[in-house]
PDB file of N, CA and C in Angstrom:
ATOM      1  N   UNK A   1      88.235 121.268  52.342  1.00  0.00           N
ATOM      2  CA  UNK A   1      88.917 120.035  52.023  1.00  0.00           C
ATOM      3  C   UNK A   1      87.946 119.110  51.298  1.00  0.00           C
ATOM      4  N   UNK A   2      88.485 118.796  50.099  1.00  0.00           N
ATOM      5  CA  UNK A   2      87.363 117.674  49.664  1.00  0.00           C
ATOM      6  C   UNK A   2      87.839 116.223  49.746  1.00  0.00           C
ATOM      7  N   UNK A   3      86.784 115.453  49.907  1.00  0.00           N
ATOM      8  CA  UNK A   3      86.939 114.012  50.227  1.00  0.00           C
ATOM      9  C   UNK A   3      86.514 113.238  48.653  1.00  0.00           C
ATOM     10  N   UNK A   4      87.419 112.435  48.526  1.00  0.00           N
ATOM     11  CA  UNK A   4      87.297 111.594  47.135  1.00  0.00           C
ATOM     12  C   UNK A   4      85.939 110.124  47.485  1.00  0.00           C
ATOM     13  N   UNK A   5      84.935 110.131  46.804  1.00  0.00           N
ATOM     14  CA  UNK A   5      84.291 109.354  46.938  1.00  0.00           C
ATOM     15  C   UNK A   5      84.643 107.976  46.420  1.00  0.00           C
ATOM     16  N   UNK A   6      85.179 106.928  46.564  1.00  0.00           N
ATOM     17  CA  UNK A   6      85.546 106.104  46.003  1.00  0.00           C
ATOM     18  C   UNK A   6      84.021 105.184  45.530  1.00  0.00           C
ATOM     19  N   UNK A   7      83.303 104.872  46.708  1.00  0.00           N
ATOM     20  CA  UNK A   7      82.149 103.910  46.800  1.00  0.00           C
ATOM     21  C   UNK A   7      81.340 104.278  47.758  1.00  0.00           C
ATOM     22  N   UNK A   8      79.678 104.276  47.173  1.00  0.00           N
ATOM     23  CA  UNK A   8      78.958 104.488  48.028  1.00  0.00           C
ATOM     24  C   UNK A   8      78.318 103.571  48.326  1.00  0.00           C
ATOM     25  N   UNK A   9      78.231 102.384  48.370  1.00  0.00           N
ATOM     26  CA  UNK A   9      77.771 101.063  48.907  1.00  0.00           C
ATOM     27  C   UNK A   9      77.768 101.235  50.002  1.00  0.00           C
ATOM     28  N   UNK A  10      76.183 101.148  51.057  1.00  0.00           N
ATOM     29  CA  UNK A  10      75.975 101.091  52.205  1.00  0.00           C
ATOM     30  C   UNK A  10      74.838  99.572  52.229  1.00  0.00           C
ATOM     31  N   UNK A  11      75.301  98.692  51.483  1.00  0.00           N
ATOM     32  CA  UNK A  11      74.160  97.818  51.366  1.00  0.00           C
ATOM     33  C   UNK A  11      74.860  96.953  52.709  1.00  0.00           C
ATOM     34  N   UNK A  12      74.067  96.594  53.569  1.00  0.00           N
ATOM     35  CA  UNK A  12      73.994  95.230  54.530  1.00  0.00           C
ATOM     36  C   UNK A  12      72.777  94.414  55.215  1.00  0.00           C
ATOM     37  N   UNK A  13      73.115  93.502  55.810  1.00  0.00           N
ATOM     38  CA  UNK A  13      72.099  92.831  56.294  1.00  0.00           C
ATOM     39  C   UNK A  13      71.710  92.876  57.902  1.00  0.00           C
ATOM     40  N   UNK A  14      70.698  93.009  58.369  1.00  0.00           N
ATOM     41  CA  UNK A  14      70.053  92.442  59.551  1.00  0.00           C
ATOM     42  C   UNK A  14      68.864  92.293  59.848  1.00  0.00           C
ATOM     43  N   UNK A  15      68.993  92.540  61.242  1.00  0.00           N
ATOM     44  CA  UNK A  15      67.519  91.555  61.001  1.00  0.00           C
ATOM     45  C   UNK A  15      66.653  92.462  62.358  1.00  0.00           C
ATOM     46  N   UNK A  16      65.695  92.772  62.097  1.00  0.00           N
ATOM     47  CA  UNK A  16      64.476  93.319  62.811  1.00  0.00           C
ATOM     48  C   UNK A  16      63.147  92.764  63.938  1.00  0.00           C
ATOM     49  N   UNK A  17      63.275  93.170  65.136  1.00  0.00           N
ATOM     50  CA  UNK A  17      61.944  92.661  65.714  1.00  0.00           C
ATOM     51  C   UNK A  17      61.096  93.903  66.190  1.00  0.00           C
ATOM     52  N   UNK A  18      59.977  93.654  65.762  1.00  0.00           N
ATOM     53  CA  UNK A  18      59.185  94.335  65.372  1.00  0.00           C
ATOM     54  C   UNK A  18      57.796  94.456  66.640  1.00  0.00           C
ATOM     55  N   UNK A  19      57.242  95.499  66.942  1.00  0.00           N
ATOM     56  CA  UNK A  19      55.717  95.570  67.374  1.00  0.00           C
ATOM     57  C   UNK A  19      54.805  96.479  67.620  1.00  0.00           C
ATOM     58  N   UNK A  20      53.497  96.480  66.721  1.00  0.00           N
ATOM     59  CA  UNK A  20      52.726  97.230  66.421  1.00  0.00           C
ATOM     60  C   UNK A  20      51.230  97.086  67.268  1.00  0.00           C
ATOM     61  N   UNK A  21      50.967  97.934  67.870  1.00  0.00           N
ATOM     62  CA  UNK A  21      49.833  98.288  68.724  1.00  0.00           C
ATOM     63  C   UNK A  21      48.969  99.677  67.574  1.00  0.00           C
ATOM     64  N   UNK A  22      47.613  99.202  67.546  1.00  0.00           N
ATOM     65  CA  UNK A  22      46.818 100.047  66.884  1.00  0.00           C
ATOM     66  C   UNK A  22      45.423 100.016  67.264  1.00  0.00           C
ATOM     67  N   UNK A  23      44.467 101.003  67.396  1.00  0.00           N
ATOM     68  CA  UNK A  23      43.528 101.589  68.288  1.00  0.00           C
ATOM     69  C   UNK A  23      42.729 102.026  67.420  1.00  0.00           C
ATOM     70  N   UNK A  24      41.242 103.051  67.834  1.00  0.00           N
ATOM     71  CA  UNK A  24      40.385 103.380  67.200  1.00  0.00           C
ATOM     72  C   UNK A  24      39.387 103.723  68.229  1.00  0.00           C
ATOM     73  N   UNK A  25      38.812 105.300  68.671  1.00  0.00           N
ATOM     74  CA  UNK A  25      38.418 105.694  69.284  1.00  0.00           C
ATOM     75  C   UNK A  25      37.171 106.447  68.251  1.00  0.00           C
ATOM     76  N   UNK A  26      36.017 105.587  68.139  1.00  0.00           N
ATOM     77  CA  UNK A  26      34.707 105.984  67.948  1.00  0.00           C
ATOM     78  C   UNK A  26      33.909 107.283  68.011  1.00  0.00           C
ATOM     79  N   UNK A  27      34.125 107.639  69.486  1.00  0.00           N
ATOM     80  CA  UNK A  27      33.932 109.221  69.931  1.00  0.00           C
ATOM     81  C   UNK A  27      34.735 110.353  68.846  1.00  0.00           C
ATOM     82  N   UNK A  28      36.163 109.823  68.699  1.00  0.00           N
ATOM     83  CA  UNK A  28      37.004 111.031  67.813  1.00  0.00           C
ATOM     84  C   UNK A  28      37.113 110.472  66.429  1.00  0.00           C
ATOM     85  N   UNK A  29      36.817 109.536  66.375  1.00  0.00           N
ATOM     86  CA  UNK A  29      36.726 109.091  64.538  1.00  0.00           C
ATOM     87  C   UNK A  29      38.236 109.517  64.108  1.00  0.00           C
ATOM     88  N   UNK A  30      38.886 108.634  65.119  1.00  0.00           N
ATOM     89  CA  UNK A  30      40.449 108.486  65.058  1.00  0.00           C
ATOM     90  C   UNK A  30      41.468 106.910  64.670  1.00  0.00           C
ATOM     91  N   UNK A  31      42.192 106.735  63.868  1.00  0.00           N
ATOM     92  CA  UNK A  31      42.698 105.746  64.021  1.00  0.00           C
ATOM     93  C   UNK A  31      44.532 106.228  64.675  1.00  0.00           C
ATOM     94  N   UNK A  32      44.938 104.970  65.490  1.00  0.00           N
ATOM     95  CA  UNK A  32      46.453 105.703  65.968  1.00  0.00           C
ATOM     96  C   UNK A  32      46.640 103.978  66.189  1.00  0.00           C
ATOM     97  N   UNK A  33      48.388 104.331  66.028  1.00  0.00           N
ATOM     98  CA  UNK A  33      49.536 103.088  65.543  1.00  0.00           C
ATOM     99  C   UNK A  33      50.670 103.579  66.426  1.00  0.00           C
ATOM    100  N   UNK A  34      51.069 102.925  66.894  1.00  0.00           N
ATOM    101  CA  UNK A  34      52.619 102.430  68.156  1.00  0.00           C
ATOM    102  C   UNK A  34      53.038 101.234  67.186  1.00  0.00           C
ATOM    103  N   UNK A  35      54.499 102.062  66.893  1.00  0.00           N
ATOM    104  CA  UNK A  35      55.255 101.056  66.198  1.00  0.00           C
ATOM    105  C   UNK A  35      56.778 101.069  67.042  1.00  0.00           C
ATOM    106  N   UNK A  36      57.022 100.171  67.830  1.00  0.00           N
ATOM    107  CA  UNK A  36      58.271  99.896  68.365  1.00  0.00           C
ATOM    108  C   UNK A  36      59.004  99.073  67.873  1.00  0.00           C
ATOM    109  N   UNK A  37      60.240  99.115  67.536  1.00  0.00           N
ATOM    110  CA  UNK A  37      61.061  97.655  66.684  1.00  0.00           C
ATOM    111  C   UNK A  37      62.995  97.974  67.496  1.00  0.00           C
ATOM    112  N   UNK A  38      63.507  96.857  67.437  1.00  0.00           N
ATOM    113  CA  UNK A  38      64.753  96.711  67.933  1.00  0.00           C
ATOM    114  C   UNK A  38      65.793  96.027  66.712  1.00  0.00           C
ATOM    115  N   UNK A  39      66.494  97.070  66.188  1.00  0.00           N
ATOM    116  CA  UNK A  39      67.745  96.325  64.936  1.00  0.00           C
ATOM    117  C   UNK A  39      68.330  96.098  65.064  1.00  0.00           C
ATOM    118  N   UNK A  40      68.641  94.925  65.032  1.00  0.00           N
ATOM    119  CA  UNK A  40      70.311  94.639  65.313  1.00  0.00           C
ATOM    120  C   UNK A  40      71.247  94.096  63.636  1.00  0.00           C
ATOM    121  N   UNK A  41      72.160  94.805  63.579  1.00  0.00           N
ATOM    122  CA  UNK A  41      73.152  94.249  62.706  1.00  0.00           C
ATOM    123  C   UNK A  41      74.958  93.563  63.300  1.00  0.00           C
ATOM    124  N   UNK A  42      74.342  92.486  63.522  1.00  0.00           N
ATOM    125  CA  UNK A  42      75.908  92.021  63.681  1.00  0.00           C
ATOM    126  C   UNK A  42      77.282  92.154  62.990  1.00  0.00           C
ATOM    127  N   UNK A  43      77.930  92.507  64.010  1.00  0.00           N
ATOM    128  CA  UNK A  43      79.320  93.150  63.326  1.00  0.00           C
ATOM    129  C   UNK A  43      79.690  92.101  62.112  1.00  0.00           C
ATOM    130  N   UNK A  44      79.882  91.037  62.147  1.00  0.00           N
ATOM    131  CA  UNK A  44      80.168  90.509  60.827  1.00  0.00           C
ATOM    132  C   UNK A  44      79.346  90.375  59.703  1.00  0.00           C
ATOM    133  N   UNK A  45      78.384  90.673  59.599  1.00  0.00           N
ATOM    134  CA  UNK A  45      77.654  91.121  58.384  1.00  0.00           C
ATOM    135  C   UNK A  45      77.992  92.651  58.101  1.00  0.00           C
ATOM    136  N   UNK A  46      78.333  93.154  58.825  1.00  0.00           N
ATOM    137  CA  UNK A  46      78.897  94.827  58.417  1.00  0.00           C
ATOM    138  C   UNK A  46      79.748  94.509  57.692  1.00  0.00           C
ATOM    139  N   UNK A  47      79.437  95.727  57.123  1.00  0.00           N
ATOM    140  CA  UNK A  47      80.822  96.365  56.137  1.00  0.00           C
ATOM    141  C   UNK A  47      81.791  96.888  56.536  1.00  0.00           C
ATOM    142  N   UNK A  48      82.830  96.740  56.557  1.00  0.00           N
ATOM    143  CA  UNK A  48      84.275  96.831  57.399  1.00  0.00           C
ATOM    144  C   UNK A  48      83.951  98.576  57.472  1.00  0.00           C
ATOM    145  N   UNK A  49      83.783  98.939  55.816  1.00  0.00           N
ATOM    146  CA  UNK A  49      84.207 100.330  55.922  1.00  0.00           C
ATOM    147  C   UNK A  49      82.602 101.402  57.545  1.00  0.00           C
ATOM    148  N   UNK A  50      81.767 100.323  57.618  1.00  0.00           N
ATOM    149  CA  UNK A  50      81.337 101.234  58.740  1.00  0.00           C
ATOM    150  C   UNK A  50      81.304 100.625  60.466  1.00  0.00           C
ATOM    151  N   UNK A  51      82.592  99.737  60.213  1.00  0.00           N
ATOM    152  CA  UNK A  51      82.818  99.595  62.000  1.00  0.00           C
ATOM    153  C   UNK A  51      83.410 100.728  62.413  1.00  0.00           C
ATOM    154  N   UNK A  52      82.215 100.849  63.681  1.00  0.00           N
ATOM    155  CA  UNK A  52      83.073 102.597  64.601  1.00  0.00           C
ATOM    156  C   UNK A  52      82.215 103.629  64.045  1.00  0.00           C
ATOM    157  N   UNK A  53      81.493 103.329  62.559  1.00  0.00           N
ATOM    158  CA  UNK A  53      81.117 104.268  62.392  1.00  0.00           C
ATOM    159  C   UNK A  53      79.088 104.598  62.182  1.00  0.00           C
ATOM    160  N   UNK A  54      78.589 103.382  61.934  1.00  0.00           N
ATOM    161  CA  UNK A  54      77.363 103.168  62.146  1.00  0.00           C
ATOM    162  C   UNK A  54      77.207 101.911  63.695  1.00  0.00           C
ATOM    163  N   UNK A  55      76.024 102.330  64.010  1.00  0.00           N
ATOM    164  CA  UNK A  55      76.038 101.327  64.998  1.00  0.00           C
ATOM    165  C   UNK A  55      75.353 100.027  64.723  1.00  0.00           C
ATOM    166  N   UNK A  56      75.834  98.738  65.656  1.00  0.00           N
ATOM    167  CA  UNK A  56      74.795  97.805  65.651  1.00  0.00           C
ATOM    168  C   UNK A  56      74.056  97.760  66.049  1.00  0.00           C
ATOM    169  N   UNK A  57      73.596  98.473  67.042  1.00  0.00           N
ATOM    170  CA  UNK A  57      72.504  98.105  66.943  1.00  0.00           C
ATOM    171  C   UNK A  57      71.132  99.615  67.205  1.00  0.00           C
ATOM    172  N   UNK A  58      70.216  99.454  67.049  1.00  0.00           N
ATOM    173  CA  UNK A  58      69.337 100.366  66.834  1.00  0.00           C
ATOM    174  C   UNK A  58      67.778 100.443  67.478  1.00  0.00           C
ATOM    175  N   UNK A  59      67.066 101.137  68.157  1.00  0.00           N
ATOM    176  CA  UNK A  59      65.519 100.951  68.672  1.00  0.00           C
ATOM    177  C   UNK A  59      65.168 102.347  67.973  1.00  0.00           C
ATOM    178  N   UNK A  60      64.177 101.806  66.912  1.00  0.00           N
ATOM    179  CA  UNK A  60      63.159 102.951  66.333  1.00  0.00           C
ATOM    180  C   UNK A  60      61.837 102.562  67.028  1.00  0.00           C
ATOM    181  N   UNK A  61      61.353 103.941  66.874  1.00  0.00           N
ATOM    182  CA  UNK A  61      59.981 104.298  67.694  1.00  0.00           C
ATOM    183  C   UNK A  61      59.094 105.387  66.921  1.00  0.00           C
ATOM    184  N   UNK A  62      58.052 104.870  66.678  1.00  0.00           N
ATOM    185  CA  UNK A  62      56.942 105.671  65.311  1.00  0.00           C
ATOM    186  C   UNK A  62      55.641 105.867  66.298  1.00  0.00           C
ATOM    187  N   UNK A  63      54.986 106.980  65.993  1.00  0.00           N
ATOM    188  CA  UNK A  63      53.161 107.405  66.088  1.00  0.00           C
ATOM    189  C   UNK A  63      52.416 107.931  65.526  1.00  0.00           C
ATOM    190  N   UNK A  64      51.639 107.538  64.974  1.00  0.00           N
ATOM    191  CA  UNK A  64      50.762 107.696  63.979  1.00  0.00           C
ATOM    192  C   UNK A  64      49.388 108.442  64.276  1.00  0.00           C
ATOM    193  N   UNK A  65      48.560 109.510  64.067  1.00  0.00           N
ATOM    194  CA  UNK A  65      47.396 108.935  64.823  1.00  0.00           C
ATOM    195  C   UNK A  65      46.837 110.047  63.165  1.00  0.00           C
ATOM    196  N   UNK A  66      45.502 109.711  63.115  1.00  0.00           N
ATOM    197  CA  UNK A  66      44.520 109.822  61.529  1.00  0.00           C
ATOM    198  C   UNK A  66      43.174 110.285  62.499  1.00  0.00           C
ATOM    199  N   UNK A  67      42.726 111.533  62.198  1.00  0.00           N
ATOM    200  CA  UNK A  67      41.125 111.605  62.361  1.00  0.00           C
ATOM    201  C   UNK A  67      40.459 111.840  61.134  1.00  0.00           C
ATOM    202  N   UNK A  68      40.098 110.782  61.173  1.00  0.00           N
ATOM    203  CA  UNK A  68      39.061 110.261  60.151  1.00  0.00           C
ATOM    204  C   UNK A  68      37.809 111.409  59.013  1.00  0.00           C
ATOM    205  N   UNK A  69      37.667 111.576  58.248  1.00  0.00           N
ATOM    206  CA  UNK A  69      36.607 112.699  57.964  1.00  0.00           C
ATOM    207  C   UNK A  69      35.156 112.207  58.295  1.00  0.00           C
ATOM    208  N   UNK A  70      34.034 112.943  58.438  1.00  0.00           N
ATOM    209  CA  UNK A  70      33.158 112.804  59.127  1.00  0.00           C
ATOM    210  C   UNK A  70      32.170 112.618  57.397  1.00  0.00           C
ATOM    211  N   UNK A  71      32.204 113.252  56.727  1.00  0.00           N
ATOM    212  CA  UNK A  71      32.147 113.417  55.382  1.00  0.00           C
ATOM    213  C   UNK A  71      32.656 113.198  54.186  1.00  0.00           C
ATOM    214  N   UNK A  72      32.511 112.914  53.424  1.00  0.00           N
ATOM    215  CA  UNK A  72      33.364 113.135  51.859  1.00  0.00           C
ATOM    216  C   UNK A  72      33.547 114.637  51.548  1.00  0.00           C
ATOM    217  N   UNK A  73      34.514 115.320  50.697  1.00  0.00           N
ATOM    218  CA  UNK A  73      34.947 116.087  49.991  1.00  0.00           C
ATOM    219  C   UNK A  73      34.314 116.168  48.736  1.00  0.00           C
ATOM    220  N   UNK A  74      34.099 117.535  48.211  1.00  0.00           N
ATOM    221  CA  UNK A  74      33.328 118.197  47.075  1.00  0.00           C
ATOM    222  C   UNK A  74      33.766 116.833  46.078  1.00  0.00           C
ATOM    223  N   UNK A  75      34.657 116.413  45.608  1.00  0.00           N
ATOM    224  CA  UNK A  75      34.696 115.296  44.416  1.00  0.00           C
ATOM    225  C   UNK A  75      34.930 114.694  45.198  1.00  0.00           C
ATOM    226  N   UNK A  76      34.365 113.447  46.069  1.00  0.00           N
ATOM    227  CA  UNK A  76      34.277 112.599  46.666  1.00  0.00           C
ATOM    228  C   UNK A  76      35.549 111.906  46.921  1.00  0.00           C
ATOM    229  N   UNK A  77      36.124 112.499  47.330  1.00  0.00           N
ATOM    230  CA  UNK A  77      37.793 111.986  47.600  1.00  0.00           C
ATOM    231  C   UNK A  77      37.955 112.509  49.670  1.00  0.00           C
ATOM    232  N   UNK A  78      38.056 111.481  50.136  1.00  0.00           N
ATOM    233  CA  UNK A  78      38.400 111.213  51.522  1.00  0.00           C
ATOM    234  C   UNK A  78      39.870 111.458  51.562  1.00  0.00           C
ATOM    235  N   UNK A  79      39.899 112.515  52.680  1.00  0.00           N
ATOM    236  CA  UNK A  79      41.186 112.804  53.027  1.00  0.00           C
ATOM    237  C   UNK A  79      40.893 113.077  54.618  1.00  0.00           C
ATOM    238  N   UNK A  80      42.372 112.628  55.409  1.00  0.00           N
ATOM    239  CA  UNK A  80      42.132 112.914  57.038  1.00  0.00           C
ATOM    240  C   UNK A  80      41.818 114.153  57.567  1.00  0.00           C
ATOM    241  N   UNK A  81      41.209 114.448  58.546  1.00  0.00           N
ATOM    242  CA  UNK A  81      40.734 115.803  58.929  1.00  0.00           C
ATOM    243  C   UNK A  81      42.172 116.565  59.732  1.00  0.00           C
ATOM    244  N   UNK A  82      43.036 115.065  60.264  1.00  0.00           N
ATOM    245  CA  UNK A  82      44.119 115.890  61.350  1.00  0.00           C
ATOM    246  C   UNK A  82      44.835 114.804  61.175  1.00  0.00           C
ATOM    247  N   UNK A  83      46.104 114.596  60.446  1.00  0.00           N
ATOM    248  CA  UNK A  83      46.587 113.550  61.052  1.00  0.00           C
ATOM    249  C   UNK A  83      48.198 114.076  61.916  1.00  0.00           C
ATOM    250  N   UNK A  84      48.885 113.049  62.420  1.00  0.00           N
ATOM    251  CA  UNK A  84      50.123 113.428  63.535  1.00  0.00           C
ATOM    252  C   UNK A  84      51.266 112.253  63.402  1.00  0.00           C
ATOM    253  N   UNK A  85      52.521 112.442  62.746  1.00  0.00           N
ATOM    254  CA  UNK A  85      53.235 111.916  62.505  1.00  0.00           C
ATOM    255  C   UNK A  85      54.738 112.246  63.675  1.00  0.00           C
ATOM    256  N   UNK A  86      55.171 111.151  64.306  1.00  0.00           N
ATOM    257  CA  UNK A  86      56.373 111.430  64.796  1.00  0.00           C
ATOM    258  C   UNK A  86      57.393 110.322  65.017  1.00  0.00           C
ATOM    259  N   UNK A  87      58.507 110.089  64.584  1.00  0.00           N
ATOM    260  CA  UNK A  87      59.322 108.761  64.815  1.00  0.00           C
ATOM    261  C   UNK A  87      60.728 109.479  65.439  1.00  0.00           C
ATOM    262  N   UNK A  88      61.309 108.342  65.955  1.00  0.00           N
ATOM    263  CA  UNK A  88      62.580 108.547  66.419  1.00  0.00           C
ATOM    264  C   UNK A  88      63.696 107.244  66.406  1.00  0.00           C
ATOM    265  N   UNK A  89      64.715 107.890  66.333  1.00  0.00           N
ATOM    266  CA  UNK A  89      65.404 106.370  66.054  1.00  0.00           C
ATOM    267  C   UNK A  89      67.277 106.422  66.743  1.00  0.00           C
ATOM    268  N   UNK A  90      67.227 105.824  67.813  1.00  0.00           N
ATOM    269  CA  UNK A  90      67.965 105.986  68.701  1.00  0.00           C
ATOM    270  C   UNK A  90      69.355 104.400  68.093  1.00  0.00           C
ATOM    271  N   UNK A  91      70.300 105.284  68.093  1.00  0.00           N
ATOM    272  CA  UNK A  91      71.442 104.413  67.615  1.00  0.00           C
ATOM    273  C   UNK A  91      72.629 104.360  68.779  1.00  0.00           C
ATOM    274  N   UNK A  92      72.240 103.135  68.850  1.00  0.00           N
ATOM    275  CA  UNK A  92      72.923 102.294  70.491  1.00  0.00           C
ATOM    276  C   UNK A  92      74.114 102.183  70.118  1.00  0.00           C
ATOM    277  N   UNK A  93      75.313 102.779  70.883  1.00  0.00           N
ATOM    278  CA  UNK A  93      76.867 102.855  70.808  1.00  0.00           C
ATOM    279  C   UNK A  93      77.151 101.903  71.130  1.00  0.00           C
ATOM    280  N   UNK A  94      78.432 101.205  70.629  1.00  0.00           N
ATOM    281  CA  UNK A  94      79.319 100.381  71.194  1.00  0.00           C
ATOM    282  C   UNK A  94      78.430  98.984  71.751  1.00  0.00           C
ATOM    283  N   UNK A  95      77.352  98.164  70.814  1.00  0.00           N
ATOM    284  CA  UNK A  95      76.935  97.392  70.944  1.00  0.00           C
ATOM    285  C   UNK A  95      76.801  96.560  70.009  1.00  0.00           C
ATOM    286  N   UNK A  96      77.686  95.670  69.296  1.00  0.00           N
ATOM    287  CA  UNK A  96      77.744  95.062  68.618  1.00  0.00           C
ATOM    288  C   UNK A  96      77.774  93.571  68.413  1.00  0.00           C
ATOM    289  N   UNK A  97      76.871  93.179  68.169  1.00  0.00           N
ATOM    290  CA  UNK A  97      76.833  91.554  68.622  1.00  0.00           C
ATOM    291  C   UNK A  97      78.156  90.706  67.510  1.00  0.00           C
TER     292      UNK A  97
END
């Protein structure tokens, strides 16, 4: 079955609170980042066409962590020895301010 695209406008507004914790462990020549934030988009700034169907509101969660090189690279270009990327982003039902 195909679906007729009329419009793909997903543009809206809200608004974000945000908080970042970041570290640095000497011994491992590591840098690491905790990024927690809470979104909320209030139903009347939505776009009609995604009530029911995106949520209002939202908690993303990021970790970062970089070990550092101990050295430079043959053409002197620094790159991380290990780094570790993981986020998640949990979309809260039926909460719409």
């Amino acid at each position: 079955m195909a679906t007729l695209l009329k419009n793909g406008n997903f543009a809206t507004n809200f608004f974000e609170l945000e908080f970042i914790k970041t570290g640095f462990s000497k011994t491992l020549n590591a840098t690491k980042f905790f990024k927690s934030s809470l979104e909320a988009l209030p139903r009347s700034w939505m776009l009609n066409e995604l009530h029911g169907k995106y949520s209002g509101f939202c908690w993303h969660n990021a970790f970062f962590a970089y070990k550092l090189p101990i050295k430079m690279g043959r053409r002197g270009s620094v790159k991380a020895d290990f780094s570790l990327k993981s986020e998640t982003t949990w979309l809260i039902e039926n909460i719409l301010i």
